[in-house]
C-alpha atoms as a PDB file:
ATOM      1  CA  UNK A   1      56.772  20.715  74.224  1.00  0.00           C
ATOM      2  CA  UNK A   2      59.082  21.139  77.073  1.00  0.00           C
ATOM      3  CA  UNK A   3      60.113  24.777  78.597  1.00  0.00           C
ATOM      4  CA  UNK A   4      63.296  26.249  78.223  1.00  0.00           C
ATOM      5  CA  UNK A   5      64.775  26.565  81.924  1.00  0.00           C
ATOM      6  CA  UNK A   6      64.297  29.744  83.517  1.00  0.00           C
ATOM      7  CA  UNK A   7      66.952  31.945  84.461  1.00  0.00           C
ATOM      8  CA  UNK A   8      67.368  30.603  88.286  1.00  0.00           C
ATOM      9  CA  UNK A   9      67.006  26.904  86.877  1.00  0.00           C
ATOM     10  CA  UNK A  10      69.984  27.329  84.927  1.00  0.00           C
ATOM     11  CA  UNK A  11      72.163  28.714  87.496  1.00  0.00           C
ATOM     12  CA  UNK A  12      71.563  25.981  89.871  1.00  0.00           C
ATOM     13  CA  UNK A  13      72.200  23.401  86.602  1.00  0.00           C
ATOM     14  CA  UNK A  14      75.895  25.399  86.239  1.00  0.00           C
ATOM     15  CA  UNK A  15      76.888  24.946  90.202  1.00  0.00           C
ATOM     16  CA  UNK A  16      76.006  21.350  89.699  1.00  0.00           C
ATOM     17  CA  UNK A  17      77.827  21.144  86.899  1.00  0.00           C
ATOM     18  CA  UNK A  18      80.828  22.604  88.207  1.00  0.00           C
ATOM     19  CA  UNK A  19      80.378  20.880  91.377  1.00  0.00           C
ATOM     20  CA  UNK A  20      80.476  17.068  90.266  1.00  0.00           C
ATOM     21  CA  UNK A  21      83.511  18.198  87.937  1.00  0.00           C
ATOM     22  CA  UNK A  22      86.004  16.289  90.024  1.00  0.00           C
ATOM     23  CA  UNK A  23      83.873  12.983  90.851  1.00  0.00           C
ATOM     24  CA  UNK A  24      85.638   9.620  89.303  1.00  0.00           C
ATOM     25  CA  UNK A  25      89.827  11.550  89.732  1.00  0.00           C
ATOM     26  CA  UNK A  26      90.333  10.831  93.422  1.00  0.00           C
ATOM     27  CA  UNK A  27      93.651  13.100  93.262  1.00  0.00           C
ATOM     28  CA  UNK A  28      91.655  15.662  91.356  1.00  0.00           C
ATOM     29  CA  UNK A  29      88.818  15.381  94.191  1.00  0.00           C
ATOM     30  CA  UNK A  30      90.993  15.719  96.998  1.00  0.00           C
ATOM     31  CA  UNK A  31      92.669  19.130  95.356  1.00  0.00           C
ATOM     32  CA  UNK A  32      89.648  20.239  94.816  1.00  0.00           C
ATOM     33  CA  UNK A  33      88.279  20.310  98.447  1.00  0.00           C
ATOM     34  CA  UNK A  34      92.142  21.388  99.313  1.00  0.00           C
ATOM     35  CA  UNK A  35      91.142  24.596  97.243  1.00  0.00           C
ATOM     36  CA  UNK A  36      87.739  25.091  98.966  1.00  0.00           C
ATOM     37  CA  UNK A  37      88.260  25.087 102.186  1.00  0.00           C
ATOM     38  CA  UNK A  38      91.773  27.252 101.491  1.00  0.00           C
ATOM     39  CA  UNK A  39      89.705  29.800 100.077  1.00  0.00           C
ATOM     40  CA  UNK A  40      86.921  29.256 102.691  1.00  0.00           C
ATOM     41  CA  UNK A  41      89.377  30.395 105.360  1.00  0.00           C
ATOM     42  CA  UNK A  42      91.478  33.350 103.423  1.00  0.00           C
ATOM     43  CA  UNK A  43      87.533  34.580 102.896  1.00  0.00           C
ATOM     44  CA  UNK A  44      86.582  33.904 106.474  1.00  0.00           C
ATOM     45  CA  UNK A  45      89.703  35.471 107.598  1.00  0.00           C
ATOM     46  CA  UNK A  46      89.257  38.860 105.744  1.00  0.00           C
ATOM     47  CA  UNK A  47      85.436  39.380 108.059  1.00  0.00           C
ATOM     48  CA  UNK A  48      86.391  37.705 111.456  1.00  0.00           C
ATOM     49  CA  UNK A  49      88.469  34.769 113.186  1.00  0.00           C
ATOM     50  CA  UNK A  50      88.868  31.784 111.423  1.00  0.00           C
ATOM     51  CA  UNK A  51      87.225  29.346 113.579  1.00  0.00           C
ATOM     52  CA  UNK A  52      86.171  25.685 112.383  1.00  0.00           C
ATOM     53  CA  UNK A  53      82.697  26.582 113.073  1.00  0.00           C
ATOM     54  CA  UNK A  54      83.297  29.907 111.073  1.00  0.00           C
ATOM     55  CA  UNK A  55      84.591  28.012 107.781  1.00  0.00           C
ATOM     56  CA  UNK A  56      82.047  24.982 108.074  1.00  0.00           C
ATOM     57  CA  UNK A  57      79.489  28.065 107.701  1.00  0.00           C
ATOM     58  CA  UNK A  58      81.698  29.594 104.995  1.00  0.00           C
ATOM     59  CA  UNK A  59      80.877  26.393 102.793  1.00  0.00           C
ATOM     60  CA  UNK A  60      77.752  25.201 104.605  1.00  0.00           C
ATOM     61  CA  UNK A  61      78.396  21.719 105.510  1.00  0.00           C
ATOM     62  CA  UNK A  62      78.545  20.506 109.204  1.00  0.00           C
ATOM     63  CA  UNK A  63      81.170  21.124 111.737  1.00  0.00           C
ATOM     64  CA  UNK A  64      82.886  17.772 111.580  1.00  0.00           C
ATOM     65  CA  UNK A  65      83.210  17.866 107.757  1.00  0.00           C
ATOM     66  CA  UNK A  66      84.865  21.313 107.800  1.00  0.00           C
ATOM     67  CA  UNK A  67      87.300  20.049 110.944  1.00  0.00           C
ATOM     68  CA  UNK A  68      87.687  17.012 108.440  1.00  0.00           C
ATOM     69  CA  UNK A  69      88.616  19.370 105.736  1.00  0.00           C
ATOM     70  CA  UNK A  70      90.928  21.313 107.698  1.00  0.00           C
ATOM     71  CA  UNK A  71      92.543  18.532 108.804  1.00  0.00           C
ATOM     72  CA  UNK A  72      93.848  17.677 105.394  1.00  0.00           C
ATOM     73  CA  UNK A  73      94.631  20.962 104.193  1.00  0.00           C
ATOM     74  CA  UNK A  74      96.798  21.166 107.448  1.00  0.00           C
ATOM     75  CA  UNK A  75      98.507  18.038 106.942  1.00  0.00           C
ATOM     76  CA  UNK A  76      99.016  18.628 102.798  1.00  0.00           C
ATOM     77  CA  UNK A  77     100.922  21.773 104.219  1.00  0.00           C
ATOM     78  CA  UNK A  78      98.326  24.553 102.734  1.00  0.00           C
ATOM     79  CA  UNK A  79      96.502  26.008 106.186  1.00  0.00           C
ATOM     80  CA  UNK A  80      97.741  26.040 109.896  1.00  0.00           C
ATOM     81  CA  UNK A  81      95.638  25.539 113.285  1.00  0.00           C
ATOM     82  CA  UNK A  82      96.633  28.068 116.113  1.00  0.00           C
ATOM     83  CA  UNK A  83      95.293  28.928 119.501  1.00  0.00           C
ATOM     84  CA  UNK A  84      93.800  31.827 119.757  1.00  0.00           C
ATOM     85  CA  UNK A  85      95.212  34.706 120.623  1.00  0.00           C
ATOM     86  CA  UNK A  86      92.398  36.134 122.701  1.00  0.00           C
ATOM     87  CA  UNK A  87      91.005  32.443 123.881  1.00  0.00           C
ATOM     88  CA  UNK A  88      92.881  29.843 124.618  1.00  0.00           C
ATOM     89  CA  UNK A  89      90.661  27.298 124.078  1.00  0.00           C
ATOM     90  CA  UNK A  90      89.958  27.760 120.757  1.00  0.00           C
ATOM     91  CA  UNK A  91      91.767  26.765 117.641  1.00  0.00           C
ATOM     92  CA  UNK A  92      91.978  29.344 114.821  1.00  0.00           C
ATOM     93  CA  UNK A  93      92.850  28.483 110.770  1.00  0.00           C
ATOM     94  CA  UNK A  94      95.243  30.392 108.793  1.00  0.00           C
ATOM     95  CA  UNK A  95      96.628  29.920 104.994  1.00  0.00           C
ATOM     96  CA  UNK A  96     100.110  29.606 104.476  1.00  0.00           C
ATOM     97  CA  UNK A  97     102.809  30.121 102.181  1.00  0.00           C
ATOM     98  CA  UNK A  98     102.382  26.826 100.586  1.00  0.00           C
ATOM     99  CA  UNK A  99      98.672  27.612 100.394  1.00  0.00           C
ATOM    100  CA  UNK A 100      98.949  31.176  99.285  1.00  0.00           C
ATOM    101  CA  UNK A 101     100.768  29.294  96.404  1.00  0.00           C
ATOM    102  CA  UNK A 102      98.343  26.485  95.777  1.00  0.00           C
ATOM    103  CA  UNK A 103      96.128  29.065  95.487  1.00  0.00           C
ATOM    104  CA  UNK A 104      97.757  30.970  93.090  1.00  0.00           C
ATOM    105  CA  UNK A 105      97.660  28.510  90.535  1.00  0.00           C
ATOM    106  CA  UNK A 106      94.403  27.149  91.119  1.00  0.00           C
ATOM    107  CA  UNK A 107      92.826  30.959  89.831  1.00  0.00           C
ATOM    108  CA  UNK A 108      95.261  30.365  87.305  1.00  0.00           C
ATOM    109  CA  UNK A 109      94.031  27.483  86.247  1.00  0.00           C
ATOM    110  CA  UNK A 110      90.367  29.117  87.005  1.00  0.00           C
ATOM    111  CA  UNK A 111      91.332  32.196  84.802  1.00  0.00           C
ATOM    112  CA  UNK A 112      92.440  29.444  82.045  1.00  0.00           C
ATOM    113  CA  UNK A 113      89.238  27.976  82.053  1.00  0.00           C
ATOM    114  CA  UNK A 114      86.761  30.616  81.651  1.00  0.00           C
ATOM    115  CA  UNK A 115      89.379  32.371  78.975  1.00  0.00           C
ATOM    116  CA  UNK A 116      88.623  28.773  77.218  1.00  0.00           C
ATOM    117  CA  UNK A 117      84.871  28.721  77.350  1.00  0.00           C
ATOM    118  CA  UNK A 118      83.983  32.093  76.961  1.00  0.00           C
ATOM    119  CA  UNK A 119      86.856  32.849  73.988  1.00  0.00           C
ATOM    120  CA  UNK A 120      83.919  32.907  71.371  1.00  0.00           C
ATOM    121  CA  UNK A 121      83.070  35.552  73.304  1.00  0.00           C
ATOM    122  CA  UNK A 122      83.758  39.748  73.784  1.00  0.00           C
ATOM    123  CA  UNK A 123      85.595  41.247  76.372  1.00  0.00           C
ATOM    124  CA  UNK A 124      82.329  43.398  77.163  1.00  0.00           C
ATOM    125  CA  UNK A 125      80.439  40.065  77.269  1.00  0.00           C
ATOM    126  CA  UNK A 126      82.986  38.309  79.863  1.00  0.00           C
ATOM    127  CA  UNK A 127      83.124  41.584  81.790  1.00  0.00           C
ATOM    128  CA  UNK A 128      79.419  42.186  81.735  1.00  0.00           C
ATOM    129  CA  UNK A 129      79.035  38.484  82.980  1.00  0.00           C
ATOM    130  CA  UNK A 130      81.935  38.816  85.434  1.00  0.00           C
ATOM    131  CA  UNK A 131      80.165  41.531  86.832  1.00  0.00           C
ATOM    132  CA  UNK A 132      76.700  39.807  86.908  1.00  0.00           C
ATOM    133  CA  UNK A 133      78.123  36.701  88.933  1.00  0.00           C
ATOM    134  CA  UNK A 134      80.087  39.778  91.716  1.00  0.00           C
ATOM    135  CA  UNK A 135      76.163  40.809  92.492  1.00  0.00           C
ATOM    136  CA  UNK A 136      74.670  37.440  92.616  1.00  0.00           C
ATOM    137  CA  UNK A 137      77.589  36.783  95.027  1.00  0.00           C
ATOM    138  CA  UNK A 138      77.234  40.089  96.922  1.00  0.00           C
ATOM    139  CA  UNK A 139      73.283  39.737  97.232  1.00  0.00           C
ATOM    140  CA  UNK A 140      73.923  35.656  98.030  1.00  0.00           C
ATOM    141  CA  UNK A 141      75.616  37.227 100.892  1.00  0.00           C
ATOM    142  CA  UNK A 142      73.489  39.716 102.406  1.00  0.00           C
ATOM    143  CA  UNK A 143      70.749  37.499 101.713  1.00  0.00           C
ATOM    144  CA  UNK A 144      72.396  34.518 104.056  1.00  0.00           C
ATOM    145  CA  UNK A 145      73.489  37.417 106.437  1.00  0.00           C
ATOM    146  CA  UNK A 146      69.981  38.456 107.150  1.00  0.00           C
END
């Protein structure tokens, strides 16, 4: 008889779930980092500079594949590379309009889903879970912070 997964078992299982969503659509793929690293730097940008090294840490992957991820979301139109105001040696990332956009309907489309998978459910249920995720976030944070 095999276990049920524990609670912290089946969180990881949903992230990888989630995660290899987009394998096998190369178009798909590509959005999908396009919305990561978008969000990586409006959520970078609301603490401190947005810095290459500052979003590769964002989404914990290695300098060159954040500057690699940049790089595309630059050229697609959706972030912009600056020097910095207070050193001009260093490059700082910043959404634009097209990429306050893109992200607009990609939490649409976010929204869309979870309305879809959680309908069966109750609006206490989805707001109870919503709510769950914001402190696992929150203490993900302070935890990675410390």
């Amino acid at each position: 008889m095999t276990a049920e997964p524990g609670p912290g078992q089946t969180l990881f299982e949903f992230v990888r779930h989630w995660s290899r969503r987009w394998n096998g659509d190369d178009e798909v793929s590509e959005q999908g980092r396009l919305v990561l690293v978008t969000e990586a730097v409006r959520a970078v940008s609301a603490r401190e500079a947005a810095t290459i090294n500052a979003v590769a840490r964002e989404i914990a992957i290695d300098q060159s594949g954040a500057s690699r991820l940049v790089k595309s979301a630059v050229a697609a139109g959706y972030l912009e590379l600056t020097t910095s105001p207070s050193d001009a040696r260093r490059r700082e990332v910043a959404v634009t309009p097209a990429g306050d956009r893109m992200l607009r309907d990609a939490h649409r489309w976010q929204e869309k889903v979870f309305a879809d998978l959680t309908a069966h459910w109750s609006p206490r249920q989805r707001d109870d879970f919503r709510r769950a995720m914001l402190d696992l976030v929150e203490r993900s944070h302070a935890r990675m912070d410390n």
